[in-house]
C-alpha atoms as a PDB file:
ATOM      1  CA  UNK A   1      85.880 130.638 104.387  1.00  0.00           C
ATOM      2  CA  UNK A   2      87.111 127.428 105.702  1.00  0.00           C
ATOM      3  CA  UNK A   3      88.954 124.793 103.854  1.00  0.00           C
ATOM      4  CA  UNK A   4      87.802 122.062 102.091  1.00  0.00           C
ATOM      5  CA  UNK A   5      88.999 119.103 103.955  1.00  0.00           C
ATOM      6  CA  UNK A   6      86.872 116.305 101.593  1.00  0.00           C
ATOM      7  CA  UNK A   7      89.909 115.959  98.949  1.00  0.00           C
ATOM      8  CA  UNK A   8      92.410 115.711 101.451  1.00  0.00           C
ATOM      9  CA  UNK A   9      90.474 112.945 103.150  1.00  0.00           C
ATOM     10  CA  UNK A  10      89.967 111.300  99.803  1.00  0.00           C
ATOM     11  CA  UNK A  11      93.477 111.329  99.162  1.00  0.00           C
ATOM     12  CA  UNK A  12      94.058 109.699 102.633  1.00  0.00           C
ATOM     13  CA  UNK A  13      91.830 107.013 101.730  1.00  0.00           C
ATOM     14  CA  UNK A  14      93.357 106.524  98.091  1.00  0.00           C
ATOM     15  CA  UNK A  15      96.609 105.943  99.773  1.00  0.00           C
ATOM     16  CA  UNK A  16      95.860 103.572 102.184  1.00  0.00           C
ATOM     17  CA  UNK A  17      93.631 102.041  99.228  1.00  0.00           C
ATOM     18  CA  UNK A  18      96.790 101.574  98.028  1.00  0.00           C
ATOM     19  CA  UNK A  19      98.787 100.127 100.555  1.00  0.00           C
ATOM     20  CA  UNK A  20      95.979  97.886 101.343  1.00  0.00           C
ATOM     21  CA  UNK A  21      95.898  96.638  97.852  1.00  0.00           C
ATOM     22  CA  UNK A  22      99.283  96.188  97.528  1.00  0.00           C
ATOM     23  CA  UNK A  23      99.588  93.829 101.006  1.00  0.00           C
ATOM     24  CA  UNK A  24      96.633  91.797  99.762  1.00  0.00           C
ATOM     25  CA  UNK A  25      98.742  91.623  96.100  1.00  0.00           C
ATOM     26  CA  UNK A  26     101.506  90.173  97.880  1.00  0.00           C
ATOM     27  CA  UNK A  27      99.564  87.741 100.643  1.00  0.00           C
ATOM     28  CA  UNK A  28      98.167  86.364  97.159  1.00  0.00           C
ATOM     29  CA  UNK A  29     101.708  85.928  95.505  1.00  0.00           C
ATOM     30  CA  UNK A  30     102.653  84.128  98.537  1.00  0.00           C
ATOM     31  CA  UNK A  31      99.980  81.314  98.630  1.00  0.00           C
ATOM     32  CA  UNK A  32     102.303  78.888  97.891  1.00  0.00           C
ATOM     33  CA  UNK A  33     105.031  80.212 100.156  1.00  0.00           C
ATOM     34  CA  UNK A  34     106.009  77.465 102.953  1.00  0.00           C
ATOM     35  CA  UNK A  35     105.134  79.257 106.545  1.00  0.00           C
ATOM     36  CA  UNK A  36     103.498  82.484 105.036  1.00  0.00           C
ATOM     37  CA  UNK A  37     101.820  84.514 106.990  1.00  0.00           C
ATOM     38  CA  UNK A  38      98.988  86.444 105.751  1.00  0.00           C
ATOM     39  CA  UNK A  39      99.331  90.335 106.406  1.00  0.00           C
ATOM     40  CA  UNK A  40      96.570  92.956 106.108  1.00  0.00           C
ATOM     41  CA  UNK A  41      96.378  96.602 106.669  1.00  0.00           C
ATOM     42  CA  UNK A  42      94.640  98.460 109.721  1.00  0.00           C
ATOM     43  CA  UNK A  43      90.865 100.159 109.088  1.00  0.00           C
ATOM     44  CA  UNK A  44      91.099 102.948 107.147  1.00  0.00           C
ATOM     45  CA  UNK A  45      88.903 104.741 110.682  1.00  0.00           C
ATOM     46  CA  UNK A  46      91.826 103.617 112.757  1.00  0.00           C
ATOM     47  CA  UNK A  47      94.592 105.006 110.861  1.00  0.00           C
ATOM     48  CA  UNK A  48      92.961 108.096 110.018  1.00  0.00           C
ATOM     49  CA  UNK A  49      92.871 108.565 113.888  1.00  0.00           C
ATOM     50  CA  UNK A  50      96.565 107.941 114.259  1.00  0.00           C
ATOM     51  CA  UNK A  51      96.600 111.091 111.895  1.00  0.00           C
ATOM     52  CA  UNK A  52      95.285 113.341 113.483  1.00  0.00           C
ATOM     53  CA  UNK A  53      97.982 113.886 115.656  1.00  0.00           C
ATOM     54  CA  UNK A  54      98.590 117.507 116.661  1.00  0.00           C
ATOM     55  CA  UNK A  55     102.846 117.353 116.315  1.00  0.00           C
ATOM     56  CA  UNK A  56     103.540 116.622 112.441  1.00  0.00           C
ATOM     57  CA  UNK A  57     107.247 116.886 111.024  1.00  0.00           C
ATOM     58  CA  UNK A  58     108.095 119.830 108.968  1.00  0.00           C
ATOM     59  CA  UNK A  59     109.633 119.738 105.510  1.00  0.00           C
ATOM     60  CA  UNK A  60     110.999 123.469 104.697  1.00  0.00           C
ATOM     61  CA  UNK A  61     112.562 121.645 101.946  1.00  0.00           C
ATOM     62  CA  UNK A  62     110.918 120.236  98.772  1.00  0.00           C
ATOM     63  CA  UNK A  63     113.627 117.313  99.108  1.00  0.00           C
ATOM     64  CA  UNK A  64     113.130 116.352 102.774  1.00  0.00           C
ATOM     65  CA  UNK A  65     111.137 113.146 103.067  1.00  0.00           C
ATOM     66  CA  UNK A  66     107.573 112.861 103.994  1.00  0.00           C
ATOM     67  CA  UNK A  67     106.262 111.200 107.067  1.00  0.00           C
ATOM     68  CA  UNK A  68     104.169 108.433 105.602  1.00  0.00           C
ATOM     69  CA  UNK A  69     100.439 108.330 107.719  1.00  0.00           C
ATOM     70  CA  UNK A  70     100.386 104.679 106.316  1.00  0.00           C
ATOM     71  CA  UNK A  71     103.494 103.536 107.674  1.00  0.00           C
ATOM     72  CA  UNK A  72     102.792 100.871 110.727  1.00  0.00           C
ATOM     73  CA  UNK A  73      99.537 100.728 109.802  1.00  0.00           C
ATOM     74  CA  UNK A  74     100.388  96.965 108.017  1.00  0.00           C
ATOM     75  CA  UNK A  75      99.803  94.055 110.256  1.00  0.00           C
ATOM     76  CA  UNK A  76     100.964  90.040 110.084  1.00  0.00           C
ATOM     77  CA  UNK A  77      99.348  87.393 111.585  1.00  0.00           C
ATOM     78  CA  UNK A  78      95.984  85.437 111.579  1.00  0.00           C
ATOM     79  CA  UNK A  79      93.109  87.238 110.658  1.00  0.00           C
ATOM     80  CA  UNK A  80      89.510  85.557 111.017  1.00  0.00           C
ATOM     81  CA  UNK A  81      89.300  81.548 110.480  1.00  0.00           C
ATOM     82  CA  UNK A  82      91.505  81.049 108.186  1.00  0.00           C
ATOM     83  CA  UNK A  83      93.127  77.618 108.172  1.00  0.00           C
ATOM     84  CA  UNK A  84      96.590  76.654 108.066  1.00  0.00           C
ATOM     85  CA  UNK A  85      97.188  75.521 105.011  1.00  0.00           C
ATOM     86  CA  UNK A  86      99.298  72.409 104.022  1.00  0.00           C
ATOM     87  CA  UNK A  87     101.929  74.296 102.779  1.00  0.00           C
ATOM     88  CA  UNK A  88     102.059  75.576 106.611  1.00  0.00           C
ATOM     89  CA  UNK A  89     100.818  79.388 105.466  1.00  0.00           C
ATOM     90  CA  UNK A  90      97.771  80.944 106.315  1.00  0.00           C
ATOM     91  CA  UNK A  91      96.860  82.510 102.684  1.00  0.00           C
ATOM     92  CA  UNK A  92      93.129  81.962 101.810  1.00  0.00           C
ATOM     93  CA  UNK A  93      92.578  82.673  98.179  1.00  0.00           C
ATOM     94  CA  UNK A  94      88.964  82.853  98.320  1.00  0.00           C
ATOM     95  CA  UNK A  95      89.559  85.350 101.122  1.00  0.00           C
ATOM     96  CA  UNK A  96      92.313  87.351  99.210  1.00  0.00           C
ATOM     97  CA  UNK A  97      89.724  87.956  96.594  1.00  0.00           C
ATOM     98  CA  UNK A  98      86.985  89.165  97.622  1.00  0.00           C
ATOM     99  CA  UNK A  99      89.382  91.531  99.782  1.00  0.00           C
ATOM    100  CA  UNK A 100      90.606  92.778  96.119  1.00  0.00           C
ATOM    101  CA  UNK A 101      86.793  93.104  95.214  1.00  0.00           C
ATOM    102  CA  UNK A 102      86.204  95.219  98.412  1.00  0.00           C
ATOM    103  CA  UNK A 103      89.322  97.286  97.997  1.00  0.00           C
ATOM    104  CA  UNK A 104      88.071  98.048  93.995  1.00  0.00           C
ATOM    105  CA  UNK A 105      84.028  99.027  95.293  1.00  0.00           C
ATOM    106  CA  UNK A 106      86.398 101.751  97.801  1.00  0.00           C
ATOM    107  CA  UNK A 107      88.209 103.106  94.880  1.00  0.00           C
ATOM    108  CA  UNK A 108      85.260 103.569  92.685  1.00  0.00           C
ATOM    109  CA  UNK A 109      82.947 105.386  96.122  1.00  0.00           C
ATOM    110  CA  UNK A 110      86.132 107.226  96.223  1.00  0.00           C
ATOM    111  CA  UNK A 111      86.547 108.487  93.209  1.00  0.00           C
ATOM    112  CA  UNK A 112      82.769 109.252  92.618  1.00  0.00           C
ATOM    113  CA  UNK A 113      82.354 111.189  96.053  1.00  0.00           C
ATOM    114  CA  UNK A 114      85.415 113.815  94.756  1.00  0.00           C
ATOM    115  CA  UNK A 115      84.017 113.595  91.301  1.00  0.00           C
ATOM    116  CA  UNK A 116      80.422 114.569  92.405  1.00  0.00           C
ATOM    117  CA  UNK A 117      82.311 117.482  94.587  1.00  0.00           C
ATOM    118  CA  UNK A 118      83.906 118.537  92.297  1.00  0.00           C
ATOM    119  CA  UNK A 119      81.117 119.264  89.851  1.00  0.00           C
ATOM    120  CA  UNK A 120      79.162 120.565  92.676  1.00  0.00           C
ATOM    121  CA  UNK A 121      82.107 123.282  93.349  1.00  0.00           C
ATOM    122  CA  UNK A 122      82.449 124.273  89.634  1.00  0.00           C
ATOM    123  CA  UNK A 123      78.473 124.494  89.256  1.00  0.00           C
ATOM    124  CA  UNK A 124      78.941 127.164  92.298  1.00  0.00           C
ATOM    125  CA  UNK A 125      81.553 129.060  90.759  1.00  0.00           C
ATOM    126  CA  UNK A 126      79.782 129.059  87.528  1.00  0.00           C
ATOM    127  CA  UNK A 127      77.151 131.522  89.207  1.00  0.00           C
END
């Protein structure tokens, strides 16, 4: 039988859904920040391909520390037409929120796709 690779994918996605929300969290703390500039986080297709590298590090220890597929994926700079604003930062609020909207509909696909899977896999075992 072959594994199941759907959770661990979803669990991929939930963690960058995570790191993504908590860059646009902070780009939206900053507004106000003289010279801010506004950060966001690589597609979630572009990291995933970074993944799949073939050479992963080992931990043969519960307390080594676990390479982090998210890490480098978080970018600064200017990212579509957003203006400088005149505190000298490139922070769009409107922008910033609907990102926070977007990251919330990826959550809730998320979370149905394993939730529907996961009923489908116990209605299997069930017979």
């Amino acid at each position: 039988m072959q594994p199941i690779q759907l959770f661990e994918l979803a669990s991929n996605q939930s963690h960058w859904l995570t790191v993504r929300q908590s860059v646009v969290a902070g780009n939206i703390a900053n507004a106000n920040t003289p010279g801010y500039q506004t950060r966001d986080v690589a597609a979630f297709e572009a990291v995933l391909d970074q993944t799949k590298a073939p050479v992963r590090m080992a931990a043969t220890h519960p307390g080594h520390i676990h390479e982090d597929p998210m890490r480098g994926a978080v970018r600064s700079g200017s990212f579509g037409d957003i203006d400088v604003q005149p505190s000298g930062n490139s922070v769009s609020l409107p922008q910033e929120m609907s990102k926070t909207g977007e990251i919330k509909r990826m959550y809730e696909l998320n979370t149905g796709m394993v939730k529907a899977f996961h009923r489908m896999m116990l209605l299997t075992v069930r017979r």
